[in-house]
C-alpha atoms as a PDB file:
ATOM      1  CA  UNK A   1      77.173 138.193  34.508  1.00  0.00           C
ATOM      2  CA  UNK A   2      79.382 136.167  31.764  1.00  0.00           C
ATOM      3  CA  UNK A   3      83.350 137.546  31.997  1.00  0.00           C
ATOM      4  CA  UNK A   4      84.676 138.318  29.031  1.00  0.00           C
ATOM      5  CA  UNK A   5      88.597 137.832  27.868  1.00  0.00           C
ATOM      6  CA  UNK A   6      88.493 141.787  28.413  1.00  0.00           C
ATOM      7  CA  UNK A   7      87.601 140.819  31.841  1.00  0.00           C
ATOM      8  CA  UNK A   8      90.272 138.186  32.114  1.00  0.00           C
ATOM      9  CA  UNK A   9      92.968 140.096  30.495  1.00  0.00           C
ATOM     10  CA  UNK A  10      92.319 143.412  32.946  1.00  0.00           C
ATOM     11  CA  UNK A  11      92.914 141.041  35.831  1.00  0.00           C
ATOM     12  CA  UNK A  12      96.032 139.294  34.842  1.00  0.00           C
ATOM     13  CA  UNK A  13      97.580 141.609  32.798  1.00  0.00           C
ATOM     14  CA  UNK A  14      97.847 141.832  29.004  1.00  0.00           C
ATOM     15  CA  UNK A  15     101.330 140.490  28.639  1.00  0.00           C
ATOM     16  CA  UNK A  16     101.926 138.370  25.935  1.00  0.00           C
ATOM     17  CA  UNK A  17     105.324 136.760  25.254  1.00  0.00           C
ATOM     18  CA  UNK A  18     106.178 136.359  21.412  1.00  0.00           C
ATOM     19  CA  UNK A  19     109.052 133.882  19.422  1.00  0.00           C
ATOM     20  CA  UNK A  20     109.989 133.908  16.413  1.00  0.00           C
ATOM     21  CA  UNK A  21     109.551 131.058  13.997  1.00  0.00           C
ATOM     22  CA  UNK A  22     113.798 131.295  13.441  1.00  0.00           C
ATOM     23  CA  UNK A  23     114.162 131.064  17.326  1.00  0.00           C
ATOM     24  CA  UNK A  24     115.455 127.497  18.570  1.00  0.00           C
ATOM     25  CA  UNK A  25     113.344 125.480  20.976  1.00  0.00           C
ATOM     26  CA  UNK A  26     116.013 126.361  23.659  1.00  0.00           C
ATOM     27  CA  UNK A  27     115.139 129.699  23.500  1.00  0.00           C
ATOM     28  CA  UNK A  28     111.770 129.076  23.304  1.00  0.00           C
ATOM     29  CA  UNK A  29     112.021 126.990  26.282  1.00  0.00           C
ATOM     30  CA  UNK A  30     114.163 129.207  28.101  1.00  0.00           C
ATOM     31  CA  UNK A  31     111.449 132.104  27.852  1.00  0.00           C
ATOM     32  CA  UNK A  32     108.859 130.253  29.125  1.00  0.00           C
ATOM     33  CA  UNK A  33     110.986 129.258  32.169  1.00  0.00           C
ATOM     34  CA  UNK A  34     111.821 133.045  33.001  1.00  0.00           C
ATOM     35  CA  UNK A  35     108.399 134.629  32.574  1.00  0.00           C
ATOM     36  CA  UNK A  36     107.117 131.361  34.216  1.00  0.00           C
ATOM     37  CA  UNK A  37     104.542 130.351  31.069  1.00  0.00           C
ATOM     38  CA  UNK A  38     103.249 127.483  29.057  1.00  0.00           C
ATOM     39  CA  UNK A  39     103.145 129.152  25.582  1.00  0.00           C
ATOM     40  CA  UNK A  40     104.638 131.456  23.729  1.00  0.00           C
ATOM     41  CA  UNK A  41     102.451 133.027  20.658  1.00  0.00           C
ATOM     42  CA  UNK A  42     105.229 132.696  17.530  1.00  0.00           C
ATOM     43  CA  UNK A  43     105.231 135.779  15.220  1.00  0.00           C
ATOM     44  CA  UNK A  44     106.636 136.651  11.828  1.00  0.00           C
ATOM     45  CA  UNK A  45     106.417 140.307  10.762  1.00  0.00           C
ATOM     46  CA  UNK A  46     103.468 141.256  13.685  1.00  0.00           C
ATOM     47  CA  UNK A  47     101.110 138.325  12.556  1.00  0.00           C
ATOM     48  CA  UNK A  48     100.490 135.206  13.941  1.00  0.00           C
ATOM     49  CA  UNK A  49     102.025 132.457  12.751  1.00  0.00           C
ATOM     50  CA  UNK A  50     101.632 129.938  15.126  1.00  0.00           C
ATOM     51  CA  UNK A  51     101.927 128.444  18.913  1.00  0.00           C
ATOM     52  CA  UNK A  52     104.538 126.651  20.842  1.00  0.00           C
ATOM     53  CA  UNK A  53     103.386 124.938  24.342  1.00  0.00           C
ATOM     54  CA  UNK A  54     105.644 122.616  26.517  1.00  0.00           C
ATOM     55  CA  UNK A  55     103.117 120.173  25.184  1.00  0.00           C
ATOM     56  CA  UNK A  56     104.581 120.630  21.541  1.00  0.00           C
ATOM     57  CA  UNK A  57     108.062 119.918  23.314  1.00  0.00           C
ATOM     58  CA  UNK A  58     107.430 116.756  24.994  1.00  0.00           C
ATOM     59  CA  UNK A  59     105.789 115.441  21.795  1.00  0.00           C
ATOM     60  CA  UNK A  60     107.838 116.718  19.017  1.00  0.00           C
ATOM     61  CA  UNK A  61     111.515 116.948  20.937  1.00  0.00           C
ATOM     62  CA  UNK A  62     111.967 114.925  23.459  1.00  0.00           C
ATOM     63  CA  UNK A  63     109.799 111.738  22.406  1.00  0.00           C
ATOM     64  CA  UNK A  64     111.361 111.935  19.010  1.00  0.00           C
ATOM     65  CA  UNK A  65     115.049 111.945  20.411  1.00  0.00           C
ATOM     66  CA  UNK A  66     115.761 115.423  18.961  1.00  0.00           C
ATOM     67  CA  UNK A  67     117.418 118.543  20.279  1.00  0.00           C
ATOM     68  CA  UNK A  68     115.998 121.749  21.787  1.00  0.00           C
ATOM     69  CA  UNK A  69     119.716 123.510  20.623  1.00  0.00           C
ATOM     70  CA  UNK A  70     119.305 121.997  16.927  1.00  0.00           C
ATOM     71  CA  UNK A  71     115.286 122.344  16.750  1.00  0.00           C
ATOM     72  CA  UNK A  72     113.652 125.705  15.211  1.00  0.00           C
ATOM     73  CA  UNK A  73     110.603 126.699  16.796  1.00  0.00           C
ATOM     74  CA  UNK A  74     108.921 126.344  13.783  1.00  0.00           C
ATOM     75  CA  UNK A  75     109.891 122.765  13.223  1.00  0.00           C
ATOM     76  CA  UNK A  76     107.198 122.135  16.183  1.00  0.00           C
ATOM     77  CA  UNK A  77     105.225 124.684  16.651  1.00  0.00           C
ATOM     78  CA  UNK A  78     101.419 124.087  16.067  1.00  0.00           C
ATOM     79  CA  UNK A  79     100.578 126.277  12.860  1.00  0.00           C
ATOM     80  CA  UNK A  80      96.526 125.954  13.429  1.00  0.00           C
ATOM     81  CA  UNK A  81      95.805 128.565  15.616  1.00  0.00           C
ATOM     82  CA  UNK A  82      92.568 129.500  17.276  1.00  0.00           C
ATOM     83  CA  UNK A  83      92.083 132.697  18.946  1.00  0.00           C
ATOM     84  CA  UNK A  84      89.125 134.795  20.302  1.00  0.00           C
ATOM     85  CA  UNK A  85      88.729 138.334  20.740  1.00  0.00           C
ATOM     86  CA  UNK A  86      87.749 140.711  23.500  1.00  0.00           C
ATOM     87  CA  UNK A  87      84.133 140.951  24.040  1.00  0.00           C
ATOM     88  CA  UNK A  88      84.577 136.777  23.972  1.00  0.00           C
ATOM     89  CA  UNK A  89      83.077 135.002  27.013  1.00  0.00           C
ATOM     90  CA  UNK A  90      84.723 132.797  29.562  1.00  0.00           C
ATOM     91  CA  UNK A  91      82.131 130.125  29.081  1.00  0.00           C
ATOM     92  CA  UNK A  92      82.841 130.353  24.972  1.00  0.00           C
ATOM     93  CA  UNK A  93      86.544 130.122  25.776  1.00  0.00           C
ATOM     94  CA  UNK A  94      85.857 126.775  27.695  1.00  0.00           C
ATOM     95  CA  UNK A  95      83.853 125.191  24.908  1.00  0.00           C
ATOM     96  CA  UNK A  96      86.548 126.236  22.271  1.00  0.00           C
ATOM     97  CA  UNK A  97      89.087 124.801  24.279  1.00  0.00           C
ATOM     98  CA  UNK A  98      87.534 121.981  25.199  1.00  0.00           C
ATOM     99  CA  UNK A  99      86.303 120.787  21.399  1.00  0.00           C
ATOM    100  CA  UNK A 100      89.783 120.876  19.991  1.00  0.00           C
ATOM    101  CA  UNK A 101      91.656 120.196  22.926  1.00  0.00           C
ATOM    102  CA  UNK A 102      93.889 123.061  23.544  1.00  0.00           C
ATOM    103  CA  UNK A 103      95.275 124.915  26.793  1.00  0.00           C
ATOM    104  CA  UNK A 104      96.068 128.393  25.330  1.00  0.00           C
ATOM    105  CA  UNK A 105      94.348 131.062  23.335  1.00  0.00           C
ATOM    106  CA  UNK A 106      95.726 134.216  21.631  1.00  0.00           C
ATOM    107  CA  UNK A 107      93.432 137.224  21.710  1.00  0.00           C
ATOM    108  CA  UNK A 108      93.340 139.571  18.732  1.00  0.00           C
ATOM    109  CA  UNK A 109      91.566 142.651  18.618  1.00  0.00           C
ATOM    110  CA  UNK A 110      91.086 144.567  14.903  1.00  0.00           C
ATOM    111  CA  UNK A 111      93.868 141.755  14.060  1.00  0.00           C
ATOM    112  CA  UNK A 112      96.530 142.701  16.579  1.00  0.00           C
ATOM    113  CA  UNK A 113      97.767 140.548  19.411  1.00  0.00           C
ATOM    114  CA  UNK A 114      96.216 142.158  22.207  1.00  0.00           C
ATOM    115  CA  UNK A 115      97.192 138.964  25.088  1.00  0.00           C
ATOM    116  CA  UNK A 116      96.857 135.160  25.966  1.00  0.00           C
ATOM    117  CA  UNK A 117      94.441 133.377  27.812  1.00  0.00           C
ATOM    118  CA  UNK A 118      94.929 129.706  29.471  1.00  0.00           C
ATOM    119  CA  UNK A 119      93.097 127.242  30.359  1.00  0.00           C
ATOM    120  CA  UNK A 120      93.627 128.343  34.289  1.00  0.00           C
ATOM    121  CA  UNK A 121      92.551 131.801  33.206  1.00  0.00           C
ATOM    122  CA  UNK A 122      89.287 130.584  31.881  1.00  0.00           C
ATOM    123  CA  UNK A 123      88.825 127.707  34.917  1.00  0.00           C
ATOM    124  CA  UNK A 124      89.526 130.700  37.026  1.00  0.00           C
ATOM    125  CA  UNK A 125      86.166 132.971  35.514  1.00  0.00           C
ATOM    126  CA  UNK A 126      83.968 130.345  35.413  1.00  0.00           C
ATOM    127  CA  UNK A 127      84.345 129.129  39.071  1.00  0.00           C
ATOM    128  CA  UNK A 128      84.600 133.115  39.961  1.00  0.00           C
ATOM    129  CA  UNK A 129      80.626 133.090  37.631  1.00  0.00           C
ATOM    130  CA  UNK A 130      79.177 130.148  39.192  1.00  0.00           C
ATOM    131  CA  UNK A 131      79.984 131.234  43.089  1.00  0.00           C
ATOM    132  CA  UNK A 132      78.575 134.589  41.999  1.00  0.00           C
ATOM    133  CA  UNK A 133      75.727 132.879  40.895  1.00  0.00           C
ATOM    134  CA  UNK A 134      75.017 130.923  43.996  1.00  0.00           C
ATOM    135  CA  UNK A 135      75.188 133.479  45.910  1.00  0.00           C
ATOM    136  CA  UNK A 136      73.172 135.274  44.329  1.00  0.00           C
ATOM    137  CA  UNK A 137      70.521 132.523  44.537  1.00  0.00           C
ATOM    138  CA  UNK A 138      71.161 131.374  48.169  1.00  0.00           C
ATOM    139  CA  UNK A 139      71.006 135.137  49.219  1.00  0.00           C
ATOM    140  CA  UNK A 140      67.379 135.246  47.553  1.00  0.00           C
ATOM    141  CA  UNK A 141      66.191 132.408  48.952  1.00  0.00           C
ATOM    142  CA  UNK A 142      67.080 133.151  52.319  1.00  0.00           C
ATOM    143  CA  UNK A 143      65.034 136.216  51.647  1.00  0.00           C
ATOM    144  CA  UNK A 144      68.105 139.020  51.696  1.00  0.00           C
ATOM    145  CA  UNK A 145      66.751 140.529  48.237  1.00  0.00           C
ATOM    146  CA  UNK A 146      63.224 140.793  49.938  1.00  0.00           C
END
């Protein structure tokens, strides 16, 4: 059985915190604190317009000796987004994320954003696969499926 982001998003919920471009990195940061998140998916007019992690904080604030007050969102925000879509699979997920070295993933379905995946989501379906698997296996061969 390979979980889909459908899957993952029915489990966790399909809450999906939004910023706008305009928005300062304090508030950015200040979101992510309350609902207790990585990411935030940035918006302009109900499109996707980009991503902002802690990651993109550390890097492009902090190590650069600028301001979270004076900093728009879209001053550091990574503009490159990739994304997947419901009927994607955990193990496609991984690869994705792995290859271009990213920890979050917006979902869109018929072009609207429908949630967010991590990295911890996707660890999380994978391990939940493989222990299904051996199972599965070490029930057949000690002869249970017989």
């Amino acid at each position: 059985m390979k979980t889909t982001v459908e899957e993952m998003l029915q489990q966790k919920g399909p809450d999906v915190w939004t910023i706008s471009p305009n928005a300062t990195v304090m508030d950015a940061l200040k979101l992510m604190a309350e609902k207790g998140i990585g990411a935030l998916v940035v918006t302009h007019d109900d499109e996707v317009a980009g991503i902002i992690s802690e990651r993109d904080y550390a890097r492009k604030v902090v190590l650069r000796n600028r301001t979270s007050i004076n900093t728009k969102v879209k001053e550091i925000m990574t503009e490159k987004v990739y994304y997947v879509g419901p009927k994607t699979t955990a193990e496609e997920c991984l690869t994705l994320m792995t290859q271009q070295s990213i920890r979050h993933l917006p979902v869109l379905k018929n072009g609207d954003l429908v949630g967010l995946i991590s990295i911890g989501d996707v660890v999380k379906a994978v391990i939940g696969e493989q222990e299904t698997e051996i199972r599965e296996l070490s029930d057949y061969i000690t002869g249970k499926y017989i």
